[in-house]
C-alpha atoms as a PDB file:
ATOM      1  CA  UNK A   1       0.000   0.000   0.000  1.00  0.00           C
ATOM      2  CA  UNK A   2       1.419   3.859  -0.790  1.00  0.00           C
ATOM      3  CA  UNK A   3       0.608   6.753   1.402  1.00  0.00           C
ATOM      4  CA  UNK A   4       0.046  10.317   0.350  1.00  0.00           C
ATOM      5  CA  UNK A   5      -0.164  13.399   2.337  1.00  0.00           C
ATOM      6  CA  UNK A   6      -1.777  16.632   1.693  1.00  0.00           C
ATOM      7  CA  UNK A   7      -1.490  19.850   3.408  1.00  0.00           C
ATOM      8  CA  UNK A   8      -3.662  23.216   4.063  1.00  0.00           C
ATOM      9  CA  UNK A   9      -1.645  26.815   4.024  1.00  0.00           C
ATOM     10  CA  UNK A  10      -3.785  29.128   5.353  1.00  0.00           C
ATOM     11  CA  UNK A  11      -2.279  32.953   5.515  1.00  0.00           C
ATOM     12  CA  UNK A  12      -4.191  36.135   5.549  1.00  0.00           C
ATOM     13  CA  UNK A  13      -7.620  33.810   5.151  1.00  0.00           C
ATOM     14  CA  UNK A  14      -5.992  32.693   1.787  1.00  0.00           C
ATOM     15  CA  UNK A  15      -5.604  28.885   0.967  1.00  0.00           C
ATOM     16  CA  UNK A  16      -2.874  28.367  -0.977  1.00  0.00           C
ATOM     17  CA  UNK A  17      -3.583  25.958  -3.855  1.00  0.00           C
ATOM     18  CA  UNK A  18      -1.369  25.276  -6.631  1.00  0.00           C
ATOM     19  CA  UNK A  19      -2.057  25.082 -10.437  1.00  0.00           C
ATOM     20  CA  UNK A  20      -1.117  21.615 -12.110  1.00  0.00           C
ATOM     21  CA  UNK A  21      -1.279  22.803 -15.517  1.00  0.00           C
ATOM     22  CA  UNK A  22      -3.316  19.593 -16.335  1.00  0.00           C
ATOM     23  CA  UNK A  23      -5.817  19.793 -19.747  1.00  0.00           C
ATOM     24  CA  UNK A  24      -8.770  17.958 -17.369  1.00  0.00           C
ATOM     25  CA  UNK A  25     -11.071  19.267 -15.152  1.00  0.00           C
ATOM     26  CA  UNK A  26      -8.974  19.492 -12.186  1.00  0.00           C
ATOM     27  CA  UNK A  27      -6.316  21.949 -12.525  1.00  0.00           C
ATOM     28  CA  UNK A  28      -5.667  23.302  -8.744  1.00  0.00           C
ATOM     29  CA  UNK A  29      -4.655  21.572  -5.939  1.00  0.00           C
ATOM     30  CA  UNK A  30      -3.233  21.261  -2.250  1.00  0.00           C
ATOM     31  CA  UNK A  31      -0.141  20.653  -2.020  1.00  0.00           C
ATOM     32  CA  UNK A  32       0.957  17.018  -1.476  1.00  0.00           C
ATOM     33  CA  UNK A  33       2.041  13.949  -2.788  1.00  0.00           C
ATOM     34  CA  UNK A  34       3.301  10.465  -2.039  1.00  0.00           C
ATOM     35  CA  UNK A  35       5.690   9.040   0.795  1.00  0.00           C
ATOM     36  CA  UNK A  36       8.449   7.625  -0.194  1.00  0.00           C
ATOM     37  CA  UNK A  37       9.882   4.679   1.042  1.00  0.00           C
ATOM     38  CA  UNK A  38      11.578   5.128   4.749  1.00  0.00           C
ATOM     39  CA  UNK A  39      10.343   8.823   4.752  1.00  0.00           C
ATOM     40  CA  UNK A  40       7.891  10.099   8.092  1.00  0.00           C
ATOM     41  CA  UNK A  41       4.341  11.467   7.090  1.00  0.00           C
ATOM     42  CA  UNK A  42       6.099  14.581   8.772  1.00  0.00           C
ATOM     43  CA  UNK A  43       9.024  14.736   6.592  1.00  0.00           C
ATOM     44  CA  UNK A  44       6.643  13.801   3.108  1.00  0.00           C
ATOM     45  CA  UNK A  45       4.501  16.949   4.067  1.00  0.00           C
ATOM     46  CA  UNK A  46       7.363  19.649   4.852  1.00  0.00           C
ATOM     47  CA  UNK A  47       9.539  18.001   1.895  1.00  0.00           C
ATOM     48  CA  UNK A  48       6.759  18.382  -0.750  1.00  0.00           C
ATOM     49  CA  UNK A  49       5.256  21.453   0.190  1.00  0.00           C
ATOM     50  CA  UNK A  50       9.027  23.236  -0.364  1.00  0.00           C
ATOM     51  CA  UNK A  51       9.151  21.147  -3.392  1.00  0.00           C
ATOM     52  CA  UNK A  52       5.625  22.876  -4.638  1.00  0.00           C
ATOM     53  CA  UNK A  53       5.375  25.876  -3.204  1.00  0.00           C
ATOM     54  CA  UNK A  54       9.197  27.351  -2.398  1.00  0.00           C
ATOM     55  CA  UNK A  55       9.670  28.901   0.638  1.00  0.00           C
ATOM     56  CA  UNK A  56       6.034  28.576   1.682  1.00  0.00           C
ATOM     57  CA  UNK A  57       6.084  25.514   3.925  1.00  0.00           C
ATOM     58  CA  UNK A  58       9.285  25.960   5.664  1.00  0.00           C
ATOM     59  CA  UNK A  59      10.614  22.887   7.459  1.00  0.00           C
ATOM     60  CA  UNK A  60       8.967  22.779  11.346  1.00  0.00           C
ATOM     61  CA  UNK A  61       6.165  23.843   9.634  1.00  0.00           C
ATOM     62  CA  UNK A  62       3.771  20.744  10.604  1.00  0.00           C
ATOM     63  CA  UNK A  63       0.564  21.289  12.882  1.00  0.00           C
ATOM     64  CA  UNK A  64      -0.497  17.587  14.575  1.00  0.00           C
END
């Protein structure tokens, strides 16, 4: 079985969504992704969301 994580931003009452550029109907997104092999649902979160979004999701940056 594969896990996936997804995570909410929330700043200034904005939710940050991101745009995959896909043709279908579903174009925008929270950020997220799968877990890799060995990796914490922790450090899948934090290590997508700075792949996706930059600076955004800063590591630490994980609410339980």
């Amino acid at each position: 079985m594969h896990a996936r994580v997804t995570g909410v931003v929330i700043e200034d009452d904005a939710i940050l969504l991101l745009d995959q550029g896909t043709e279908g109907t579903r174009s925008w997104s929270l950020p997220g992704g799968k877990v890799e092999n060995g990796e914490t649902l922790e450090e899948a979160l934090v290590g997508l969301g700075q792949v996706g979004c930059g600076d955004v999701c800063p590591p630490g940056l994980v609410w339980r």
